[in-house]
N, C-alpha and C. Protein backbone atom coordinates (compact mmCIF):
# COMPACT_ATOMS: atom_id res chain seq x y z
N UNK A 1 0.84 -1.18 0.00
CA UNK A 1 0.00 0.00 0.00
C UNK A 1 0.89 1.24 0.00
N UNK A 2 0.77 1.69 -1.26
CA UNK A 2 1.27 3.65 -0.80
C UNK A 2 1.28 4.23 -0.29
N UNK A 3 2.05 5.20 0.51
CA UNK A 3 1.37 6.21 1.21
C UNK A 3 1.77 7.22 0.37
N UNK A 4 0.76 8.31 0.69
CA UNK A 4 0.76 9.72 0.35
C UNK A 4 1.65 10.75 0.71
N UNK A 5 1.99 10.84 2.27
CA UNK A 5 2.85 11.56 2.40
C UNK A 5 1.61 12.51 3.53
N UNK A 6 0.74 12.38 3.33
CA UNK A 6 -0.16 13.09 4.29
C UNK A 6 0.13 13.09 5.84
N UNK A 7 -0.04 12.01 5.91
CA UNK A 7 0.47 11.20 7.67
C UNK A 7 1.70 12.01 7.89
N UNK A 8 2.27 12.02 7.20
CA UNK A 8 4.08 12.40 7.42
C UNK A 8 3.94 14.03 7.62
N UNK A 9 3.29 14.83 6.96
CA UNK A 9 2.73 15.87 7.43
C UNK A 9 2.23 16.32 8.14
N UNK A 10 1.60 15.75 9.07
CA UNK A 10 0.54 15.95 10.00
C UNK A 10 1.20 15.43 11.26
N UNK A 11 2.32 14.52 11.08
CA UNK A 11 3.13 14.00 12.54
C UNK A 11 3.61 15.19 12.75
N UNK A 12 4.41 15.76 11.79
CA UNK A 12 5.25 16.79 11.74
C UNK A 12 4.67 17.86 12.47
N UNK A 13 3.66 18.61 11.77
CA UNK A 13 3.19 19.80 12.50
C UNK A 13 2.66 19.48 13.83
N UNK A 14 2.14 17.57 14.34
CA UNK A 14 1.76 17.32 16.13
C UNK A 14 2.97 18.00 16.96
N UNK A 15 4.14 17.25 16.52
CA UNK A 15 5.63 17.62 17.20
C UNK A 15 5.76 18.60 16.87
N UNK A 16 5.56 19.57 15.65
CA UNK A 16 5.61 21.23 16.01
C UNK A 16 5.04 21.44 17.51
N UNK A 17 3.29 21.21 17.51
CA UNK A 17 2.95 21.55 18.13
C UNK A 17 2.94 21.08 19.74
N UNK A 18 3.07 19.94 19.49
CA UNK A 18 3.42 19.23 20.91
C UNK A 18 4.94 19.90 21.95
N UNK A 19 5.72 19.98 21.34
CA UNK A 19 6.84 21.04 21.22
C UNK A 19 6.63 22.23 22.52
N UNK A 20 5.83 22.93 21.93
CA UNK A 20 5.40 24.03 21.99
C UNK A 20 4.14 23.96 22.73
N UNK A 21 3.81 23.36 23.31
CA UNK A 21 2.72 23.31 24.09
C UNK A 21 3.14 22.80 25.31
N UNK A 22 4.03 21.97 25.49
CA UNK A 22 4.89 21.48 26.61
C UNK A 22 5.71 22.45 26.91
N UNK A 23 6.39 23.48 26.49
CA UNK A 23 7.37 24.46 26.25
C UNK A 23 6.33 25.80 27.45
N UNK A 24 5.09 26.31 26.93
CA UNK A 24 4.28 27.28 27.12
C UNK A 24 2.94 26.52 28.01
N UNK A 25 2.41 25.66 28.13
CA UNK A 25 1.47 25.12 28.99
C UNK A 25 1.91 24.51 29.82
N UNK A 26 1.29 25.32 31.15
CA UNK A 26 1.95 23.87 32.53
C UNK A 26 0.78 23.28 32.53
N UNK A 27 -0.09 22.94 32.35
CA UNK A 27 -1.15 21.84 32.26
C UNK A 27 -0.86 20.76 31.15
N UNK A 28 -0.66 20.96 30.17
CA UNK A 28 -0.07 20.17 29.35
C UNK A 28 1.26 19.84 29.73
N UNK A 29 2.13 20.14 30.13
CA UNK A 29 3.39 19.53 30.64
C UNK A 29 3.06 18.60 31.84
N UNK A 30 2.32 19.40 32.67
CA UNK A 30 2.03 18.33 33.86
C UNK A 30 1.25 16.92 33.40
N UNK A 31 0.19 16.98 32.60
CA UNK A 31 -0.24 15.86 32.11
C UNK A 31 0.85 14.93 31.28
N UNK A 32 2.04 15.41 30.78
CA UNK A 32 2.75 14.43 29.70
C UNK A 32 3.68 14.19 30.72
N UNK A 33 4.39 14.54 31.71
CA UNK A 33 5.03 14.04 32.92
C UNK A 33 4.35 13.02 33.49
N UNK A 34 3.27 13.14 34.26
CA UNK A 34 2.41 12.02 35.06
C UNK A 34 2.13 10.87 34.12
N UNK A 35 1.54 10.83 32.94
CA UNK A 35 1.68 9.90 31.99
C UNK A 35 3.23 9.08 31.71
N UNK A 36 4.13 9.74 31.58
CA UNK A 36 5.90 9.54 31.56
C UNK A 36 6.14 8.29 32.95
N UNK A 37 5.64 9.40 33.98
CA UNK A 37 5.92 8.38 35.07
C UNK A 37 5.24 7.18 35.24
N UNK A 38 3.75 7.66 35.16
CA UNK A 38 3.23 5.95 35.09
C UNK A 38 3.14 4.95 33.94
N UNK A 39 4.33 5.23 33.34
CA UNK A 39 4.51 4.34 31.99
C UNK A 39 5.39 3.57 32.46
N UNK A 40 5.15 2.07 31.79
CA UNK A 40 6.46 1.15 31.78
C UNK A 40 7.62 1.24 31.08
N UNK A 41 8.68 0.67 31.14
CA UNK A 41 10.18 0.82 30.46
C UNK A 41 10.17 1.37 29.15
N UNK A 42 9.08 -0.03 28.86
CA UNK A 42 9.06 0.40 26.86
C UNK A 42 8.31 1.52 26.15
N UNK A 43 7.60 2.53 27.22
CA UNK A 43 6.53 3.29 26.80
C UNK A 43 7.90 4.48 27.44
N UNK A 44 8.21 4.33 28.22
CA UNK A 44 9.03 5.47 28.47
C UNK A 44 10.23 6.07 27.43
N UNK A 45 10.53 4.56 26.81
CA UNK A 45 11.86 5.07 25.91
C UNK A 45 11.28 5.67 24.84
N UNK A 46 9.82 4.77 24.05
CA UNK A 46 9.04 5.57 23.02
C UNK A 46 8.73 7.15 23.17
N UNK A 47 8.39 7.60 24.42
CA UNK A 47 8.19 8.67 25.06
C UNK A 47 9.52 9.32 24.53
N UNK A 48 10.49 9.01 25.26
CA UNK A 48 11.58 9.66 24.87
C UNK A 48 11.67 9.92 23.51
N UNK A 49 12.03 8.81 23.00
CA UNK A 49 12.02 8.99 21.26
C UNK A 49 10.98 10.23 20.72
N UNK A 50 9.86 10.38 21.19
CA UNK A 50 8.90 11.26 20.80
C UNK A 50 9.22 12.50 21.30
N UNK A 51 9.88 12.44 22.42
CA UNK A 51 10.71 14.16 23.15
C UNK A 51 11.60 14.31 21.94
N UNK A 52 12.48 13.86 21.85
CA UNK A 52 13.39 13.76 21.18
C UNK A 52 12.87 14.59 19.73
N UNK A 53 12.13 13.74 18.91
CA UNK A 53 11.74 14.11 17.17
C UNK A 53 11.01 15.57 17.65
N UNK A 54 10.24 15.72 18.80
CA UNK A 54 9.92 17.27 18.79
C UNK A 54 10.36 18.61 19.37
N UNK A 55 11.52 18.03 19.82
CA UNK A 55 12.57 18.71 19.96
C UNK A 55 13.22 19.56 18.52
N UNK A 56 13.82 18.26 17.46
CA UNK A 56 14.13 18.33 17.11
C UNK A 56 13.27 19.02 15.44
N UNK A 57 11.74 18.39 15.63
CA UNK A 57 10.78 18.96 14.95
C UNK A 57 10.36 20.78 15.12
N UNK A 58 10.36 21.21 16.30
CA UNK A 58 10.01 22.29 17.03
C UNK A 58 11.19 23.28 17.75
N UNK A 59 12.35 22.93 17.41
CA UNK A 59 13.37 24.01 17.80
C UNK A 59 14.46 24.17 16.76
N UNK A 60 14.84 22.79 16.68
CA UNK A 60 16.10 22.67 15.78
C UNK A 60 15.68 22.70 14.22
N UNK A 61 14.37 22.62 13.83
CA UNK A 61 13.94 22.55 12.53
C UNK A 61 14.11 23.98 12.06
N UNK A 62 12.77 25.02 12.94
CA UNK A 62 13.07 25.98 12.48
C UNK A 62 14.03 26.97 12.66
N UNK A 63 15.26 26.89 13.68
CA UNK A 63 16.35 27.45 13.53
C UNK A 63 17.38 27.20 12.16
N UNK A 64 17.05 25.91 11.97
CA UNK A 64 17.89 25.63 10.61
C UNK A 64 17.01 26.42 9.41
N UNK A 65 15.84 25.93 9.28
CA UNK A 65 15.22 27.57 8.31
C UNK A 65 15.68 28.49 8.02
N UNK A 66 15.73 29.42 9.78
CA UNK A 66 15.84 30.52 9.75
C UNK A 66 17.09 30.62 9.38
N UNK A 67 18.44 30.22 9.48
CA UNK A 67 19.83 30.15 9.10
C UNK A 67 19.83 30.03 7.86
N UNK A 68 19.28 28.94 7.07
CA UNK A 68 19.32 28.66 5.77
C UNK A 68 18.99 29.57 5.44
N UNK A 69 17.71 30.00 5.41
CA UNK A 69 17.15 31.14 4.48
C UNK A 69 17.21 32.64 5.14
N UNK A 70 17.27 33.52 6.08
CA UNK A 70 17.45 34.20 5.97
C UNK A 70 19.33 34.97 6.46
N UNK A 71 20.18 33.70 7.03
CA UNK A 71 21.57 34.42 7.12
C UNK A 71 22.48 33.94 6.15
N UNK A 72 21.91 32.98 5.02
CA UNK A 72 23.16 31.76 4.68
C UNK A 72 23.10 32.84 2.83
């Protein structure tokens, strides 16, 4: 089965936004902590992995943008 590329879009802008909502909401941070903690081993590292891509989706993405295109 193909994919479109849609899905892949739409993860993208969650971890924009997930990002950034953990960043600026303490209600939303407090809920993705308490969830963190009462997760088992293998949900925690996925967790991580998911800190991780929106980290890297939501800070490091658009700093490289902004470098690329407006200092480079």
């Amino acid at each position: 089965m193909a994919k479109n590329g849609f899905d892949d879009e739409l993860e993208i802008i969650g971890y924009f936004t997930w990002f950034w909502m953990f960043v600026f909401s303490e209600s939303f941070r407090k809920t993705w902590l308490g969830e963190f903690k009462s997760d088992y081993w293998l949900g925690k590292i996925f967790n991580v992995i998911e800190a991780v891509s929106s980290i890297l989706v939501g800070l490091v993405g658009p700093l490289f943008l902004i470098y690329y295109f407006l200092l480079k």
